[in-house]
C-alpha atoms as a PDB file:
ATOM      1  CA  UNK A   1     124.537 113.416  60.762  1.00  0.00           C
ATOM      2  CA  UNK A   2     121.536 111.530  62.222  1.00  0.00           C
ATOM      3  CA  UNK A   3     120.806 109.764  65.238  1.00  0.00           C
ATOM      4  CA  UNK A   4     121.540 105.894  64.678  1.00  0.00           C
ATOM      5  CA  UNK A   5     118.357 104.502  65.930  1.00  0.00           C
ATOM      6  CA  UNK A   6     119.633 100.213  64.857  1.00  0.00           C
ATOM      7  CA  UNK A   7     121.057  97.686  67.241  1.00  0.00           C
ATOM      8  CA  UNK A   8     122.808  94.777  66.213  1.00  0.00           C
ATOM      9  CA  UNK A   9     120.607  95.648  62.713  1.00  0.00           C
ATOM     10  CA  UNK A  10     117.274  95.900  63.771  1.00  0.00           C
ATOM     11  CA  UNK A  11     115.549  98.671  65.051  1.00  0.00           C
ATOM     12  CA  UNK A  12     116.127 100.042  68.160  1.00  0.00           C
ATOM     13  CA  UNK A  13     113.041  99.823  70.032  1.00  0.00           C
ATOM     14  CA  UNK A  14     113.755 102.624  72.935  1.00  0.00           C
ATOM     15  CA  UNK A  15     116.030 106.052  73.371  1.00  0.00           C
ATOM     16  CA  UNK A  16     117.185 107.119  76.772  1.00  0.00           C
ATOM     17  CA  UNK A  17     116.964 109.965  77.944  1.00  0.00           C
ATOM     18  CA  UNK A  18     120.691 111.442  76.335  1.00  0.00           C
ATOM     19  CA  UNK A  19     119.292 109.987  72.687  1.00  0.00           C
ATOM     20  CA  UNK A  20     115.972 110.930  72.992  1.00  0.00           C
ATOM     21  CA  UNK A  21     116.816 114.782  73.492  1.00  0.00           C
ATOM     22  CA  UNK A  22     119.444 114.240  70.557  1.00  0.00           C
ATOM     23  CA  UNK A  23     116.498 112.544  68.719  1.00  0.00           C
ATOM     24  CA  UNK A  24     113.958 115.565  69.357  1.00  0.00           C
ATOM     25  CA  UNK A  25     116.725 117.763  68.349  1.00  0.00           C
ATOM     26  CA  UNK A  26     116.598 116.407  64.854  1.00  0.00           C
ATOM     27  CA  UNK A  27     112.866 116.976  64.722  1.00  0.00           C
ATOM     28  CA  UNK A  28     113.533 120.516  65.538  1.00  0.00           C
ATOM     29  CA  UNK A  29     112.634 120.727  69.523  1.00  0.00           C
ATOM     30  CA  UNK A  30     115.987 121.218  71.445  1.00  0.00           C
ATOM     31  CA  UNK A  31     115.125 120.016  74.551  1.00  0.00           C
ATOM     32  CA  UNK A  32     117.555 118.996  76.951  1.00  0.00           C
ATOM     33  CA  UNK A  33     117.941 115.732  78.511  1.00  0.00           C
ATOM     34  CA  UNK A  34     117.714 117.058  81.958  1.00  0.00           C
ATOM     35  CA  UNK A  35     114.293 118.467  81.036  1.00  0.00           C
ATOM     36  CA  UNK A  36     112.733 115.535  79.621  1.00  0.00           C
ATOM     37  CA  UNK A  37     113.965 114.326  83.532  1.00  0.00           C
ATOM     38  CA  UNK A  38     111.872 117.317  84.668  1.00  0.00           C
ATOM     39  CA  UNK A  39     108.915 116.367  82.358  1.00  0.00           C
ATOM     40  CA  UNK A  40     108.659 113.249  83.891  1.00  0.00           C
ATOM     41  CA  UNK A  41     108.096 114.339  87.526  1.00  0.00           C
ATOM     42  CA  UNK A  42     105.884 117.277  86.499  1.00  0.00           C
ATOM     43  CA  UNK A  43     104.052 115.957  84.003  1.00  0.00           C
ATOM     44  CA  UNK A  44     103.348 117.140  79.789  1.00  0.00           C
ATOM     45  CA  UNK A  45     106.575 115.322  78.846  1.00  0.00           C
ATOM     46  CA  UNK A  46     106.552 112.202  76.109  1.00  0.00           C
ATOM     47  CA  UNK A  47     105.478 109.005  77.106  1.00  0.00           C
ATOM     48  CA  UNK A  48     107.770 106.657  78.622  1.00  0.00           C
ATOM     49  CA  UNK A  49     109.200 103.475  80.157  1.00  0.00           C
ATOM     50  CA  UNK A  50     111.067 102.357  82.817  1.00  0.00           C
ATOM     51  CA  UNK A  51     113.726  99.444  82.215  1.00  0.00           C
ATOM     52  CA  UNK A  52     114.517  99.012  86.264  1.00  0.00           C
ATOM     53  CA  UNK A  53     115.623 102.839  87.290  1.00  0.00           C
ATOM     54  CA  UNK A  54     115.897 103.929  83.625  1.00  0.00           C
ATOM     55  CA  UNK A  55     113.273 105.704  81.706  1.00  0.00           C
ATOM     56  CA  UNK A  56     113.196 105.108  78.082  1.00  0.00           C
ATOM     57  CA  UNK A  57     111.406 106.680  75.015  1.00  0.00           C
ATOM     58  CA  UNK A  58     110.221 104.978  72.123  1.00  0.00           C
ATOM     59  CA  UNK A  59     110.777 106.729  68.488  1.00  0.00           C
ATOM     60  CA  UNK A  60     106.460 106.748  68.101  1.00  0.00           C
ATOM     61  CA  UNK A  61     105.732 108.549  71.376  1.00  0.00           C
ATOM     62  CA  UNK A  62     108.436 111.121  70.726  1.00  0.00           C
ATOM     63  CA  UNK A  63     106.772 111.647  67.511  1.00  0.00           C
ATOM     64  CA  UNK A  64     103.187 111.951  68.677  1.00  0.00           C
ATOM     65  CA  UNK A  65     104.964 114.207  71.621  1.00  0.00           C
ATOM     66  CA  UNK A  66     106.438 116.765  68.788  1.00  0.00           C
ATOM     67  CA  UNK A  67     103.284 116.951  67.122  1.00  0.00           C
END
């Protein structure tokens, strides 16, 4: 199935937090979204943003995360 990672036909540039898990998912890491929100606090999660009170993940960092 496949996560749809374009917006408006570009690339989309950042995941959040819902789309990220589905994302690592696909890459073979089931993670759930609620622990990437645990990552964050403790620490050893993927790099990420914050857009105002959201975090966000971009595709590379999830990559260089998984491996």
């Amino acid at each position: 199935m496949g996560i749809d990672t374009t917006l408006q036909g570009g690339p989309c540039q950042y995941l959040d937090q819902d789309l990220a898990s589905a994302y690592l998912a696909e890459k073979g890491l089931r993670i759930a979204p609620k622990t990437l929100g645990k990552l964050r606090v403790t620490g050893g999660g993927p790099a990420y943003r914050k857009f105002g009170r959201k975090p966000v993940y971009e595709i590379p960092d999830l990559d260089f995360w998984v491996d």
